[in-house]
Protein backbone atom coordinates (compact mmCIF):
# COMPACT_ATOMS: atom_id res chain seq x y z
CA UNK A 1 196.79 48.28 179.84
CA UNK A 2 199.38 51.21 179.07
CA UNK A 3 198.69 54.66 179.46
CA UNK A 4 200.60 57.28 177.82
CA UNK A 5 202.80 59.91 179.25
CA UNK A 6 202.54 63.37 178.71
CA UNK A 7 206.11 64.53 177.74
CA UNK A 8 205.66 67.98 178.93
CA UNK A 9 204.79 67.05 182.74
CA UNK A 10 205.73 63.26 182.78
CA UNK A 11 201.92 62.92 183.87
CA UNK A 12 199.40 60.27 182.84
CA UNK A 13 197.22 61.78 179.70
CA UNK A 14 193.94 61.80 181.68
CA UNK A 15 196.17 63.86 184.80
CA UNK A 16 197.95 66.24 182.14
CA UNK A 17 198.13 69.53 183.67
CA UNK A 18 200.03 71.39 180.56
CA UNK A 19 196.86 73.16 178.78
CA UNK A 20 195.71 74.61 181.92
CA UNK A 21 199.44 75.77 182.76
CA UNK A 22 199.51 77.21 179.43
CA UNK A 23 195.94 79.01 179.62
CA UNK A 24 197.20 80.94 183.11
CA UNK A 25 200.80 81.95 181.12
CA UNK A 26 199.54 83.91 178.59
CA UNK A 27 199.01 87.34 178.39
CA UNK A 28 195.59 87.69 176.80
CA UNK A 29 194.68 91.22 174.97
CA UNK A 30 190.87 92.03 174.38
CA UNK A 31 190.35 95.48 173.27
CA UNK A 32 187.74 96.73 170.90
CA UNK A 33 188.25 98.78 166.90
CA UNK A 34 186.14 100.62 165.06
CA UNK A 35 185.70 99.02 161.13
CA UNK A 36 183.34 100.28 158.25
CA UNK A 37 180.35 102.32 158.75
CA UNK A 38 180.92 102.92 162.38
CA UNK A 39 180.54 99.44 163.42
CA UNK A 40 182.25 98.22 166.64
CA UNK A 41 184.33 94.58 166.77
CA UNK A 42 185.78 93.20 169.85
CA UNK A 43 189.16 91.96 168.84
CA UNK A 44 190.58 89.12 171.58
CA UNK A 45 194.47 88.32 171.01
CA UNK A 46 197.52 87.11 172.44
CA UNK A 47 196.27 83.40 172.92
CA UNK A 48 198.94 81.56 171.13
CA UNK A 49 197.21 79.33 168.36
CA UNK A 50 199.51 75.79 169.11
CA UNK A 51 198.38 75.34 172.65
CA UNK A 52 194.63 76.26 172.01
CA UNK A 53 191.75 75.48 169.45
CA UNK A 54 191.10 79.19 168.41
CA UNK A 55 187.97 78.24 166.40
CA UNK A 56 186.13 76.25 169.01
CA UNK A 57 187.47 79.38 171.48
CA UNK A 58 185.82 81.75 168.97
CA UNK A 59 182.74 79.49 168.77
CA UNK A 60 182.16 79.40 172.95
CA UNK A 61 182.84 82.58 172.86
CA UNK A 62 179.87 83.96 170.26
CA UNK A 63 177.74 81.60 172.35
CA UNK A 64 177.80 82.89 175.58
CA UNK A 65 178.18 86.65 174.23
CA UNK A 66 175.05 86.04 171.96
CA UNK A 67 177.07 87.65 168.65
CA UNK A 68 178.66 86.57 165.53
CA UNK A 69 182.35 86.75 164.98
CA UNK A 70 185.71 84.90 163.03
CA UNK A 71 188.88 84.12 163.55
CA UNK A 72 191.53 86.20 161.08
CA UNK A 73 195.19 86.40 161.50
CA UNK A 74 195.77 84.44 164.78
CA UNK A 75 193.01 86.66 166.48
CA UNK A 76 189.34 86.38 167.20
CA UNK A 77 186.86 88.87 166.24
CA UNK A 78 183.48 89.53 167.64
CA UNK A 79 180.91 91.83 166.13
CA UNK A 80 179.81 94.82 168.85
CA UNK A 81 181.41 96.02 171.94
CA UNK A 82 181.55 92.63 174.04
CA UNK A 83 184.75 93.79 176.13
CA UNK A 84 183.10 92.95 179.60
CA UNK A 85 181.29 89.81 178.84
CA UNK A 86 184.66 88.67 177.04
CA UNK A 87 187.10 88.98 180.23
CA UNK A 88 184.50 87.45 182.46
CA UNK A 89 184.01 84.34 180.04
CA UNK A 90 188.13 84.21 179.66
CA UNK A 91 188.51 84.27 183.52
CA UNK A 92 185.91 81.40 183.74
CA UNK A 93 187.62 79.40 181.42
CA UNK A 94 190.81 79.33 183.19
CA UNK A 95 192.90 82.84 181.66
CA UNK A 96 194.18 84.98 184.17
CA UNK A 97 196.59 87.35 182.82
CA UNK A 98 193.42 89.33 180.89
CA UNK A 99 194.35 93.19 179.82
C-alpha cells in the first residue's frame, strides 16, 4: 500500500497542506463596476487560476449569494452589488488577505 507524496510539502496526499497555504497567500480583490444600462457586477480577482478551480469557485459562490455570474479573463463576475456577502463567503472558505 503506497501513498503518494506531495512534492510541494513532502506530505502524504490525504495530509497535503499546499492549497490551503496557497488560499491564505493571495491577495484577493473584490470590488464592484458599473456595465450597460446601469447594471451593477461584482467583479472578484486576484485568485490565481493554477492553484484554484475558478469555475467551481464561481459556482459556490452564485450559490450562497443567490445570483448569476461567469468567469471571463481570469476573474469572476457576479451580477448585482454582492461585495459584503462575497468577503464573508471568501473568509469562510479559507482567504484571508480580502481587499
Amino acid at each position: 500500500m503506497s501513498t503518494e507524496v506531495c512534492p510541494k510539502c513532502g506530505l502524504p496526499q490525504d495530509l497535503c497542506i499546499c492549497k490551503e497555504i496557497a488560499k491564505e497567500q493571495q491577495m484577493v480583490k473584490v470590488s464592484t463596476v458599473k456595465r450597460r444600462f446601469g447594471k451593477i457586477i461584482t467583479v472578484i480577482k486576484g485568485i490565481n487560476e493554477k492553484e484554484v478551480d475558478l469555475k467551481g469557485l464561481s459556482k459556490e459562490l452564485k450559490g450562497k449569494c443567490a445570483c448569476g455570474g461567469t468567469v471571463k479573463g481570469g476573474c469572476v463576475e457576479l451580477q448585482g452589488d454582492q461585495k459584503e456577502l462575497v468577503k464573508k463567503a471568501l473568509r469562510e472558505m479559507g482567504y484571508m488577505d480580502i481587499d
